[in-house]
C-alpha atoms as a PDB file:
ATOM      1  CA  UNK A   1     150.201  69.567  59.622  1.00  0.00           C
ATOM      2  CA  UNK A   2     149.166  69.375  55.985  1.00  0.00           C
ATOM      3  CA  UNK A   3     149.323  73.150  54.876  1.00  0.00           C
ATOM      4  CA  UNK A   4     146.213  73.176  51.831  1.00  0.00           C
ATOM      5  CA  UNK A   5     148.058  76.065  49.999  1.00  0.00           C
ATOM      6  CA  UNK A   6     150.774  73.954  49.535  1.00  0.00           C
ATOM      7  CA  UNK A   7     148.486  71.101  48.314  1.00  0.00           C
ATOM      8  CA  UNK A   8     146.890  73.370  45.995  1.00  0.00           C
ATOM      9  CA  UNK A   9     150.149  75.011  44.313  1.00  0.00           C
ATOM     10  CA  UNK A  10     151.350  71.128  44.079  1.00  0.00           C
ATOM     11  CA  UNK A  11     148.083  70.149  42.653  1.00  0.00           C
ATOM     12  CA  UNK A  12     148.078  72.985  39.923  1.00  0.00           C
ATOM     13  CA  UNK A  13     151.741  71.990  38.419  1.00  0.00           C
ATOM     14  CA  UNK A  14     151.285  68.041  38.561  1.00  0.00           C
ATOM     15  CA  UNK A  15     147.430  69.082  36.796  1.00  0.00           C
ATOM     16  CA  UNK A  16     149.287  71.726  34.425  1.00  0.00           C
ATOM     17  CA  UNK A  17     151.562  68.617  32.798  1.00  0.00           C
ATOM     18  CA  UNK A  18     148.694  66.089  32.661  1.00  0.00           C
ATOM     19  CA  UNK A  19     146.706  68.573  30.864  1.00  0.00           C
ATOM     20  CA  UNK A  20     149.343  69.829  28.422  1.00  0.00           C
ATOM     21  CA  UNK A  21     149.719  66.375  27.468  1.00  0.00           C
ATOM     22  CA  UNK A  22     146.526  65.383  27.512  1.00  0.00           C
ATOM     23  CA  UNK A  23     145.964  67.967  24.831  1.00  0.00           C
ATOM     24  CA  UNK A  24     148.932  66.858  23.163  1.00  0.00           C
ATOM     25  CA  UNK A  25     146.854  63.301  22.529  1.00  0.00           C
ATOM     26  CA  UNK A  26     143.538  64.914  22.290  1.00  0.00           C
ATOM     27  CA  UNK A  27     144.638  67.541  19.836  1.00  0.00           C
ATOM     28  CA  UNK A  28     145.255  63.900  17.393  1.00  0.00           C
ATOM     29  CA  UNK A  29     142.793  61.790  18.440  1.00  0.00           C
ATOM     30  CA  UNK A  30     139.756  64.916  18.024  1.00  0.00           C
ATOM     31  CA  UNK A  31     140.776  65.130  14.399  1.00  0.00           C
ATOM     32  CA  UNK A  32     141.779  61.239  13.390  1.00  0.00           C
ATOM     33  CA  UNK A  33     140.035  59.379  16.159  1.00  0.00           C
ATOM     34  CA  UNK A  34     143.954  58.328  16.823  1.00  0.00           C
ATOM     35  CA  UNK A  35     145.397  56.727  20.154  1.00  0.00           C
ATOM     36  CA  UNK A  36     148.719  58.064  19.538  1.00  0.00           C
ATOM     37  CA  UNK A  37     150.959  56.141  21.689  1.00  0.00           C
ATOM     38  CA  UNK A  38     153.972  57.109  20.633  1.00  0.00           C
ATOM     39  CA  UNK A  39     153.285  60.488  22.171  1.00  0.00           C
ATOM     40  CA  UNK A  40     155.244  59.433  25.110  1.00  0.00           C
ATOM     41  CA  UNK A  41     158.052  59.219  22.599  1.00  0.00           C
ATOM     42  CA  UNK A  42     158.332  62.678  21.666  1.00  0.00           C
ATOM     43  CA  UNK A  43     158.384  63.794  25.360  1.00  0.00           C
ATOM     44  CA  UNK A  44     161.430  61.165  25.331  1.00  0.00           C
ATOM     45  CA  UNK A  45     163.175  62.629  22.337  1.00  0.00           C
ATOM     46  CA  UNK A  46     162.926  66.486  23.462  1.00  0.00           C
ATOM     47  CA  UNK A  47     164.518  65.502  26.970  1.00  0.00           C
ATOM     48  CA  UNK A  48     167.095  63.675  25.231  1.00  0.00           C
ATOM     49  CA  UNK A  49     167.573  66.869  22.639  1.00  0.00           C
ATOM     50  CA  UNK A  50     167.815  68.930  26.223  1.00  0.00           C
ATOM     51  CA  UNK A  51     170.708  66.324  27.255  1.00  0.00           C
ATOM     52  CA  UNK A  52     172.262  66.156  24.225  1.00  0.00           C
ATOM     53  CA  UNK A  53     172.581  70.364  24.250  1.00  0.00           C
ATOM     54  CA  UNK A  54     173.111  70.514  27.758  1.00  0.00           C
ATOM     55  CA  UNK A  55     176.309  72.713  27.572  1.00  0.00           C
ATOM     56  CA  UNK A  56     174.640  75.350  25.513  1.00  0.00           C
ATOM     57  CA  UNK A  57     172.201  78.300  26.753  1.00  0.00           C
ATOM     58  CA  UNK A  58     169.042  77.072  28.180  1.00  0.00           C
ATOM     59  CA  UNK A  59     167.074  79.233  25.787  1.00  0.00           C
ATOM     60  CA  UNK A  60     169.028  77.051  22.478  1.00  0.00           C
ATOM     61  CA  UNK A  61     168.423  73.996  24.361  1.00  0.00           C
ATOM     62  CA  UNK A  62     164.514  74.151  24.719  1.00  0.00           C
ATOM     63  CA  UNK A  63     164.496  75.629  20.932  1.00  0.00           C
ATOM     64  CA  UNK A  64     166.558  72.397  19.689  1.00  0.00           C
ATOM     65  CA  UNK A  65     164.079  70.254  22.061  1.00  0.00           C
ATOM     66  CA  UNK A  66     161.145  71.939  20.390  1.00  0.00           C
ATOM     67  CA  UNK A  67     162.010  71.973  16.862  1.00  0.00           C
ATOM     68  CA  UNK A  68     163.403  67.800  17.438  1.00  0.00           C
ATOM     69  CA  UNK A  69     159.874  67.233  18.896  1.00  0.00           C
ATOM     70  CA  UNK A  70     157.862  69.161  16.319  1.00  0.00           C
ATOM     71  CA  UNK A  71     159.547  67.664  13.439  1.00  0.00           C
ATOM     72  CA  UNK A  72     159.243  63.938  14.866  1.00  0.00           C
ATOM     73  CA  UNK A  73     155.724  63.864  15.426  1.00  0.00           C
ATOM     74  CA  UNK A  74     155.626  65.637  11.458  1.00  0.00           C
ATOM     75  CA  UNK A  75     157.234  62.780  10.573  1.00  0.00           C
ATOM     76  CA  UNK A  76     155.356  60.270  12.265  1.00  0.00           C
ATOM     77  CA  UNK A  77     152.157  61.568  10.536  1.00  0.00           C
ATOM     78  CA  UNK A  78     153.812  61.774   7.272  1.00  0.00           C
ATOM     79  CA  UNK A  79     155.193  58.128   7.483  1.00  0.00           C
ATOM     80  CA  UNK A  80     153.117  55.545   9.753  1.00  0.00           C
ATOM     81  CA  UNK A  81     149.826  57.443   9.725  1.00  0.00           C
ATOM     82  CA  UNK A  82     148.771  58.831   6.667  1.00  0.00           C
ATOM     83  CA  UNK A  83     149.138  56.099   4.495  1.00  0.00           C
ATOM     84  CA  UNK A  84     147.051  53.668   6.975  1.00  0.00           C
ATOM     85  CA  UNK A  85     144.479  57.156   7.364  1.00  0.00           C
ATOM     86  CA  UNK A  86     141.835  54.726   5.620  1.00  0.00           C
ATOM     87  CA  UNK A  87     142.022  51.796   8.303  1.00  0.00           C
ATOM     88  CA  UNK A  88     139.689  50.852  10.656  1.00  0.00           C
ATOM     89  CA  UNK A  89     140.897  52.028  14.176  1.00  0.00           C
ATOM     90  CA  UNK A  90     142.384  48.901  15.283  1.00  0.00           C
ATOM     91  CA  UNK A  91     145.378  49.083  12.590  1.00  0.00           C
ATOM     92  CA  UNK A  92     145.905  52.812  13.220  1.00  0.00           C
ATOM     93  CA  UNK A  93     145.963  51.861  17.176  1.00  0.00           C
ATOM     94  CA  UNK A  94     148.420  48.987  15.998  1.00  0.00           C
ATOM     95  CA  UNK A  95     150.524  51.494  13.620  1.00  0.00           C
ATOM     96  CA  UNK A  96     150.819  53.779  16.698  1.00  0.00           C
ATOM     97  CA  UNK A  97     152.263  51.089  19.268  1.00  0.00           C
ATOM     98  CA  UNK A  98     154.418  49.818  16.802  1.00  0.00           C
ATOM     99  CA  UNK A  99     155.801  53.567  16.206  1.00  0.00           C
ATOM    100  CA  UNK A 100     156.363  53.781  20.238  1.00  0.00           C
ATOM    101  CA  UNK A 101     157.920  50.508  20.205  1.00  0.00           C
ATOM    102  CA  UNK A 102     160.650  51.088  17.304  1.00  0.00           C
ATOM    103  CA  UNK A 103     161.319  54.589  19.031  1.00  0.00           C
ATOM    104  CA  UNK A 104     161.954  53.305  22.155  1.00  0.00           C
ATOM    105  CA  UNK A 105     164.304  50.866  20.710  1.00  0.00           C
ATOM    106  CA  UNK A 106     166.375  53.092  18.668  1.00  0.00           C
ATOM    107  CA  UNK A 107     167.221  55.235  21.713  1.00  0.00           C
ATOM    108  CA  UNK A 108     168.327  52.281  23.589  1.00  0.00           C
ATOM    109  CA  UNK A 109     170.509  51.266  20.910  1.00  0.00           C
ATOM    110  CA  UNK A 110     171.295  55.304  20.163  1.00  0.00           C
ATOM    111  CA  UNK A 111     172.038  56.273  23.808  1.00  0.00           C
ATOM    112  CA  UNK A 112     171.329  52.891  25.993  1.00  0.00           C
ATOM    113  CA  UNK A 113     169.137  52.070  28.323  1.00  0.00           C
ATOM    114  CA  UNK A 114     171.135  53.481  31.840  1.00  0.00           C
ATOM    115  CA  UNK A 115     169.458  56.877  33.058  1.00  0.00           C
ATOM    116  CA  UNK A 116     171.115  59.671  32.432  1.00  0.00           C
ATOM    117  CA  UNK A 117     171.237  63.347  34.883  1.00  0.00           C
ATOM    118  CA  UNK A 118     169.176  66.004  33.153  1.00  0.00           C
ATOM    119  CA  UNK A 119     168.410  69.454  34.861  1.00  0.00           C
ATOM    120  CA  UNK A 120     167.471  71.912  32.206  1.00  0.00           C
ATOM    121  CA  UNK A 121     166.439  74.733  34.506  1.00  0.00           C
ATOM    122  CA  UNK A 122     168.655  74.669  37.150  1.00  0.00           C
ATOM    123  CA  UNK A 123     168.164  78.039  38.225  1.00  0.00           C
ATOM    124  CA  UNK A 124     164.718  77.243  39.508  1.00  0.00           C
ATOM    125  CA  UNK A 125     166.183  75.001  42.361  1.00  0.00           C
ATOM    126  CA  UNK A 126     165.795  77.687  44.734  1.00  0.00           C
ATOM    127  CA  UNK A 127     162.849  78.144  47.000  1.00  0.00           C
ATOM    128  CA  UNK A 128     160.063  81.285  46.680  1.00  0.00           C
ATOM    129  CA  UNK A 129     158.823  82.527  49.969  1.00  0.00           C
ATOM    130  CA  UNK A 130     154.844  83.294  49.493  1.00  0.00           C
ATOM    131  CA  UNK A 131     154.374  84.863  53.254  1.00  0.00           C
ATOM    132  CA  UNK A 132     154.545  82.027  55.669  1.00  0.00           C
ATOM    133  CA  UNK A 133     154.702  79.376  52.539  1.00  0.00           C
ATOM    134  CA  UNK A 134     157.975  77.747  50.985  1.00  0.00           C
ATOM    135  CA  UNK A 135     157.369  77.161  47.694  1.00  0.00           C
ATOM    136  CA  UNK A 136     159.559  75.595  45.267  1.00  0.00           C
ATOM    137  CA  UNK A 137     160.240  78.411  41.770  1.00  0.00           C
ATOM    138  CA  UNK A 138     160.409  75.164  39.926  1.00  0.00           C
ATOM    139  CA  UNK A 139     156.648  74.735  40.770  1.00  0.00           C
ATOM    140  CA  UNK A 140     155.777  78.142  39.901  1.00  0.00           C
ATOM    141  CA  UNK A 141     156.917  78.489  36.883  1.00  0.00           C
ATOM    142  CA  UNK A 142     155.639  74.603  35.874  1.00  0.00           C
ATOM    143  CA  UNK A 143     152.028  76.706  36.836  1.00  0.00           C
ATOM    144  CA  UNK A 144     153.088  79.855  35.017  1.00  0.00           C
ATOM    145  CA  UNK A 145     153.687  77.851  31.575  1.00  0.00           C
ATOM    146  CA  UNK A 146     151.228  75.611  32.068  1.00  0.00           C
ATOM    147  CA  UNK A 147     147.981  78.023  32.669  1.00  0.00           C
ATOM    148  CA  UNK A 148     149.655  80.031  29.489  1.00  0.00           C
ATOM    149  CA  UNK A 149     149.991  77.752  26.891  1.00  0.00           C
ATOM    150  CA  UNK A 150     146.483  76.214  27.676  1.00  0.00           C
ATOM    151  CA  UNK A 151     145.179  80.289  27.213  1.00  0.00           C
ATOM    152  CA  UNK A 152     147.552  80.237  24.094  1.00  0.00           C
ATOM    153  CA  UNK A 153     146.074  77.114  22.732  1.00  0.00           C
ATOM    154  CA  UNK A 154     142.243  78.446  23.655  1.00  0.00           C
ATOM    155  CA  UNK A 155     143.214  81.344  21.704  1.00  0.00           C
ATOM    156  CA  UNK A 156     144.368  79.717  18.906  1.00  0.00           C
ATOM    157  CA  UNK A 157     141.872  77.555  18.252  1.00  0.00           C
ATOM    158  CA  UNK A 158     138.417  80.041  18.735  1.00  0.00           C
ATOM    159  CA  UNK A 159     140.270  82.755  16.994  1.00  0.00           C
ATOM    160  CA  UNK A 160     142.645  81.759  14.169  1.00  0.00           C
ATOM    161  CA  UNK A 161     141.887  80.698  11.008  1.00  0.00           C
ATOM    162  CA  UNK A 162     143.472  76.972  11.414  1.00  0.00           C
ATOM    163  CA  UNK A 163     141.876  76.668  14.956  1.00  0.00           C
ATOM    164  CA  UNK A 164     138.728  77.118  13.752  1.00  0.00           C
ATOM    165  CA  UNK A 165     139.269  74.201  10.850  1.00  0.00           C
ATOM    166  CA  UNK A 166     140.443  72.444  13.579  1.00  0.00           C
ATOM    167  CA  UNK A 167     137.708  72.480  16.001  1.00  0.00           C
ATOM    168  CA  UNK A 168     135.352  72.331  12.685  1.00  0.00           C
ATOM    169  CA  UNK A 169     137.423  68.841  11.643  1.00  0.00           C
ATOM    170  CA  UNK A 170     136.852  67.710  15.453  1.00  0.00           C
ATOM    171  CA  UNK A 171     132.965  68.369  15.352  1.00  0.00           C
ATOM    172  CA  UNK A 172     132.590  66.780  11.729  1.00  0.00           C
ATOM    173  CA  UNK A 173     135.432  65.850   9.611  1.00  0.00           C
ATOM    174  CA  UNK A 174     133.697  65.213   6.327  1.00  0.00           C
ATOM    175  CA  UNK A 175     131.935  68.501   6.307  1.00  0.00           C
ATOM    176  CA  UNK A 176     134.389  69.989   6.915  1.00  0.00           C
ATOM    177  CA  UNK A 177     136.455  68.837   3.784  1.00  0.00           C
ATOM    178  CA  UNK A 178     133.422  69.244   1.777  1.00  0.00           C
ATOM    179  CA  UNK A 179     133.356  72.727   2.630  1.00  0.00           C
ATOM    180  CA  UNK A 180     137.031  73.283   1.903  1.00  0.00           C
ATOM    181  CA  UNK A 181     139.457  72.680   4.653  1.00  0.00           C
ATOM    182  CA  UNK A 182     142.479  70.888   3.745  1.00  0.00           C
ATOM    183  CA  UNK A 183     142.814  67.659   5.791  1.00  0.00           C
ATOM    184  CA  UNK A 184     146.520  67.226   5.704  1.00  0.00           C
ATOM    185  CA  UNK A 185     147.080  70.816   6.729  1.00  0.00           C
ATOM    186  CA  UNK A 186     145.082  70.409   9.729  1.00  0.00           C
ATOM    187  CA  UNK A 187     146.318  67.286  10.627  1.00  0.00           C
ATOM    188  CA  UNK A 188     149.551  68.029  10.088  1.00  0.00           C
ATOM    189  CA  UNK A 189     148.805  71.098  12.266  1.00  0.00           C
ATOM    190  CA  UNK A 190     147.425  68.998  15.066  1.00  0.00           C
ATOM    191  CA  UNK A 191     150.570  66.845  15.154  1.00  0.00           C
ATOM    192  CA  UNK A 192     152.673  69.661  14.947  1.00  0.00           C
ATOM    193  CA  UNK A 193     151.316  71.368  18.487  1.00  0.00           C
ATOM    194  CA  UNK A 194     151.316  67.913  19.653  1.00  0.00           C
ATOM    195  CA  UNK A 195     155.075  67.954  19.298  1.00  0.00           C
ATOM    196  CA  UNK A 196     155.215  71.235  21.187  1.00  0.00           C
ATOM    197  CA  UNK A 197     153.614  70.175  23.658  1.00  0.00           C
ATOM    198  CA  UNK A 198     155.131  67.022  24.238  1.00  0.00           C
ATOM    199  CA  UNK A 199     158.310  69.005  24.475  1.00  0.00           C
ATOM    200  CA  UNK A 200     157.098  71.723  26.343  1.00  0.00           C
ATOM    201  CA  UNK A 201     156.195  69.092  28.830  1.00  0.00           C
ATOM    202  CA  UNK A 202     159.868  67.155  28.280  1.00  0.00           C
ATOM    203  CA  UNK A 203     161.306  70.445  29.517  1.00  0.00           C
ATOM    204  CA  UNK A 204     158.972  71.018  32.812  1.00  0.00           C
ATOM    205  CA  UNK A 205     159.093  67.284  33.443  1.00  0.00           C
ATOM    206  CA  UNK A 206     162.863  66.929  33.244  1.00  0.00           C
ATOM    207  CA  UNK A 207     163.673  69.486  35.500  1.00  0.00           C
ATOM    208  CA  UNK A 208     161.110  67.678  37.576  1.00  0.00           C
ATOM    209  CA  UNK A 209     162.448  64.330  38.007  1.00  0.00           C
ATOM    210  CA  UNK A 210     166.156  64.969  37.375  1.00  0.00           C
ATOM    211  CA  UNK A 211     167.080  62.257  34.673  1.00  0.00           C
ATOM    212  CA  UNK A 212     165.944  61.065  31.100  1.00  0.00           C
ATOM    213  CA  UNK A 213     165.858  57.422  29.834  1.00  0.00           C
ATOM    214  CA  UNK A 214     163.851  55.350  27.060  1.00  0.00           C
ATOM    215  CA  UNK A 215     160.830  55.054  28.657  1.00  0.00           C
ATOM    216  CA  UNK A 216     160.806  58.894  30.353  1.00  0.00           C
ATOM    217  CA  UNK A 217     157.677  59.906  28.820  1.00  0.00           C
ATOM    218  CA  UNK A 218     155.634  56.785  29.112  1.00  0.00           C
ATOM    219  CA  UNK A 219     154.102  56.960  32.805  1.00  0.00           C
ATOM    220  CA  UNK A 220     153.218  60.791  32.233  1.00  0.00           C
ATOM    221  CA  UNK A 221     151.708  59.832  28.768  1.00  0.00           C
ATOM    222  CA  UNK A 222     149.734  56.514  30.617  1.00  0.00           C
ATOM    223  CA  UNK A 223     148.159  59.306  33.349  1.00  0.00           C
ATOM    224  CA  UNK A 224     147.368  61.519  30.900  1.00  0.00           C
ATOM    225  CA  UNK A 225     145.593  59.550  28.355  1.00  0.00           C
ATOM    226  CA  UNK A 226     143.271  58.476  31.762  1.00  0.00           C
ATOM    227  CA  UNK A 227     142.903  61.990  32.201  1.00  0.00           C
ATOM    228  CA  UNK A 228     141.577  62.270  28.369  1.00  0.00           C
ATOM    229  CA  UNK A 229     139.175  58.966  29.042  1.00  0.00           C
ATOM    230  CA  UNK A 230     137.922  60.967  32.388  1.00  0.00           C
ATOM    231  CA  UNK A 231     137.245  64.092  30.288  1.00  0.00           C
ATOM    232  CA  UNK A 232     135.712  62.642  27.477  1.00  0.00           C
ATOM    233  CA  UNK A 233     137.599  61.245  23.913  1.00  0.00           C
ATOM    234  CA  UNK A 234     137.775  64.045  21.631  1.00  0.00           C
ATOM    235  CA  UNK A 235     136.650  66.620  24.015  1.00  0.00           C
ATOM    236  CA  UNK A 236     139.620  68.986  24.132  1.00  0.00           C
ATOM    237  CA  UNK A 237     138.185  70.764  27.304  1.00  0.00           C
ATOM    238  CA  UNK A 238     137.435  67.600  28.902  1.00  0.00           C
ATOM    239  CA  UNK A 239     141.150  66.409  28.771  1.00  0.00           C
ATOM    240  CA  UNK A 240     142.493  69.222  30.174  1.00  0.00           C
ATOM    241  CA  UNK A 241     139.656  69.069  32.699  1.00  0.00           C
ATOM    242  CA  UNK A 242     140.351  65.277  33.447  1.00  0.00           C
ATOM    243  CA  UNK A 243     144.290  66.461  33.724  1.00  0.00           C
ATOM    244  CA  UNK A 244     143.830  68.669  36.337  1.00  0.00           C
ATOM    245  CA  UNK A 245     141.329  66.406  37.669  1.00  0.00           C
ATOM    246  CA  UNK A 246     143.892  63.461  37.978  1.00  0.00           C
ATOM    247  CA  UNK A 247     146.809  65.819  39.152  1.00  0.00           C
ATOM    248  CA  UNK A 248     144.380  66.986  42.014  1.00  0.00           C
ATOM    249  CA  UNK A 249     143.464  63.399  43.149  1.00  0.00           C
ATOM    250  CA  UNK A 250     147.398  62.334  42.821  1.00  0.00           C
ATOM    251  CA  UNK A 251     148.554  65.065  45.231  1.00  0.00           C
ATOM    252  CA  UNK A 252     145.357  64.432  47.483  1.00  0.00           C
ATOM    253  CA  UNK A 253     146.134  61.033  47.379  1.00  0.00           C
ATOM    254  CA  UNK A 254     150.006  61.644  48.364  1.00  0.00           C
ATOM    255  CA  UNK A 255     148.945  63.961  50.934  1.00  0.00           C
ATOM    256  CA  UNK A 256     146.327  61.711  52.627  1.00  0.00           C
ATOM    257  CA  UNK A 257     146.861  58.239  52.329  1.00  0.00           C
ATOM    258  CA  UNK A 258     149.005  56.566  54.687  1.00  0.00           C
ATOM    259  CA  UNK A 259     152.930  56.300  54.283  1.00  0.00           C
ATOM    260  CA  UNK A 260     152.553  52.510  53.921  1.00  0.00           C
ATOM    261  CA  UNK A 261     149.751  52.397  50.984  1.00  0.00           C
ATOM    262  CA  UNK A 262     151.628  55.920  48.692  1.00  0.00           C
ATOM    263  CA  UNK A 263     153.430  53.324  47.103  1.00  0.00           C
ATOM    264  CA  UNK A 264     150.488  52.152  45.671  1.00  0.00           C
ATOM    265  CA  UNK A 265     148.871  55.798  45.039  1.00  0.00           C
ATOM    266  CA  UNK A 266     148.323  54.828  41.409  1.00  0.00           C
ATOM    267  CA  UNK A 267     146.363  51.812  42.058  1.00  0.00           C
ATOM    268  CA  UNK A 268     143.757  54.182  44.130  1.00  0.00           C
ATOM    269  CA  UNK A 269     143.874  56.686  41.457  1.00  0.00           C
ATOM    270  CA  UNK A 270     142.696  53.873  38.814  1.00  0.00           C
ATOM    271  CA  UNK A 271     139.821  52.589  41.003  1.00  0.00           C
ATOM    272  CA  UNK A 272     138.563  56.425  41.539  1.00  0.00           C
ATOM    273  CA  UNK A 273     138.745  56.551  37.495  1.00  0.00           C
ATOM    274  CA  UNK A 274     136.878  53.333  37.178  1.00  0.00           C
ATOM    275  CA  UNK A 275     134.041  54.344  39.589  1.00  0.00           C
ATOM    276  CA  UNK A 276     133.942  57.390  37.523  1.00  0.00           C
ATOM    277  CA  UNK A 277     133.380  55.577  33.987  1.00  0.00           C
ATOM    278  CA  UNK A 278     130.888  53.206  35.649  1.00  0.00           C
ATOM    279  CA  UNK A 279     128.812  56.567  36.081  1.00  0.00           C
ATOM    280  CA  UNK A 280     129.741  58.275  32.985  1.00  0.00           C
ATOM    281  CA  UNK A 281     131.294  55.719  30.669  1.00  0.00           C
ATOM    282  CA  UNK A 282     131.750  58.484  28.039  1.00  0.00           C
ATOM    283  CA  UNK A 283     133.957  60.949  30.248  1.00  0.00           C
ATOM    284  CA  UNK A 284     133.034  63.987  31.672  1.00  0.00           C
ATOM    285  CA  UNK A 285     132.512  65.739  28.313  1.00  0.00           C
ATOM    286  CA  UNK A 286     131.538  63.437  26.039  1.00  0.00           C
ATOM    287  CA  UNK A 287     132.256  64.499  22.322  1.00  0.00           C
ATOM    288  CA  UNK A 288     130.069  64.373  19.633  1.00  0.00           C
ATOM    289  CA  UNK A 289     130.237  62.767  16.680  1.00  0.00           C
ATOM    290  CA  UNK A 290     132.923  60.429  18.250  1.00  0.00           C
ATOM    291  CA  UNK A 291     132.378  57.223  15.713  1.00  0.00           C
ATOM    292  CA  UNK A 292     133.419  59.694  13.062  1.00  0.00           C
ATOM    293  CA  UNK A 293     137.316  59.440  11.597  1.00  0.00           C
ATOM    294  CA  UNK A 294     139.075  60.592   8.812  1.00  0.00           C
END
């Protein structure tokens, strides 16, 4: 018998890493009206960072993974997306596969292309008993970190000085420069939590599946940016609404379909999202201003 506690605490941690990383791509595309693709490839590069330092303390390990994250998706702004910050949307979309692709590459030809066994937090193996209800610490935590880090974020961006340039840039980007905010600061802000996010979720997602390769972030980064469609482009709320959203319907969809057809959970998911769009082809939360870029 399907227990719907269980179902819930699943749903909460699959939702909690869609909708950190949804951020993570909303966070760029509210303030450039950027697709960042290559996303997925700082998740990839902080799990690698976590392998690479896996003989260390676990607490130097995530720090090494967070800094390697942060400082890649700096440098990713700095090099492939400022100077193109005057193209039309298509070449920035272009720039940003083309950063993914090269990534990838270079860690196949860095570290090759065989998985390697990753388990960053192995002390959260064990089991919690919650009365009558196994549930995995691993899962708890995931939940724990998630639920704080989206409060964190909310915090930082209604009541800090940057957040507020931030959500100002989001709203209306040219008014916001004529009025004084600095567009490379906040930008280079934006990419900046990006990359701790991305890591954040390289650390939760690791321990998850148990190994790291090239393409480790890619499937989590394909969900999420459906999840940021479903909420609404631009619409920081609305992605992590459409995370959650899509972690619910994965784990309902796991729980409910039929052993034969989970194979092909994904391919339900997709045609729930597309019946969604044909109603609301703007997302849940449809931002304003959305046409509007840097």
């Amino acid at each position: 018998m399907i227990d719907p506690a269980q179902i819930l605490i699943d749903a909460v941690s699959v939702g909690g890493l869609y909708a950190l990383t949804a951020l993570g791509i909303g966070l760029i595309f509210s303030v450039m009206r950027l697709a960042n693709f290559a996303h997925a490839e700082l998740v990839t590069v902080a799990a690698y960072m976590l392998f690479a330092f896996s003989g260390s303390p676990v607490a130097v390990a995530i720090l090494v993974a967070i800094a390697a994250a942060v400082l890649l998706a700096l440098a990713t702004e700095r090099i492939a997306f400022r100077p193109l910050r005057g193209a039309d949307s298509a070449t920035l979309l272009i720039s940003s596969f083309a950063v993914s692709m090269f990534l990838q590459k270079l860690l196949v030809f860095l570290v090759g292309s065989r998985p390697k066994a990753l388990d960053p937090l192995p002390a959260l193996s064990r089991t919690v008993s919650i009365g009558s209800l196994q549930v995995s610490a691993l899962k708890l935590v995931t939940i724990v970190v998630c639920l704080t880090l989206l409060a964190a974020l909310t915090a930082f961006l209604k009541w800090t000085r940057f957040g507020l340039q931030m959500r100002a840039s989001a709203e209306n980007f040219t008014m916001s420069r004529l009025l004084g905010v600095r567009a490379n600061a906040v930008i280079a802000i934006a990419f900046g939590l990006s990359g701790l996010l991305a890591a954040v979720v390289a650390v939760l997602f690791a321990a998850q599946s148990g190994f790291v390769q090239p393409r480790f972030g890619v499937q989590i980064v394909i969900i999420a940016f459906v999840a940021t469609v479903i909420g609404g482009l631009g619409n920081l709320f609305g992605a992590a609404v459409g995370g959650f959203f899509v972690g619910v319907v994965t784990i309902l969809l796991q729980a409910f379909l039929p052993a034969e057809l989970r194979p092909f959970r994904e391919a339900f998911l997709f045609v729930i999202v597309i019946a969604i769009l044909l109603f609301r082809p703007q997302g849940l939360f449809p931002a304003r201003n959305l046409k509007e870029r840097v």
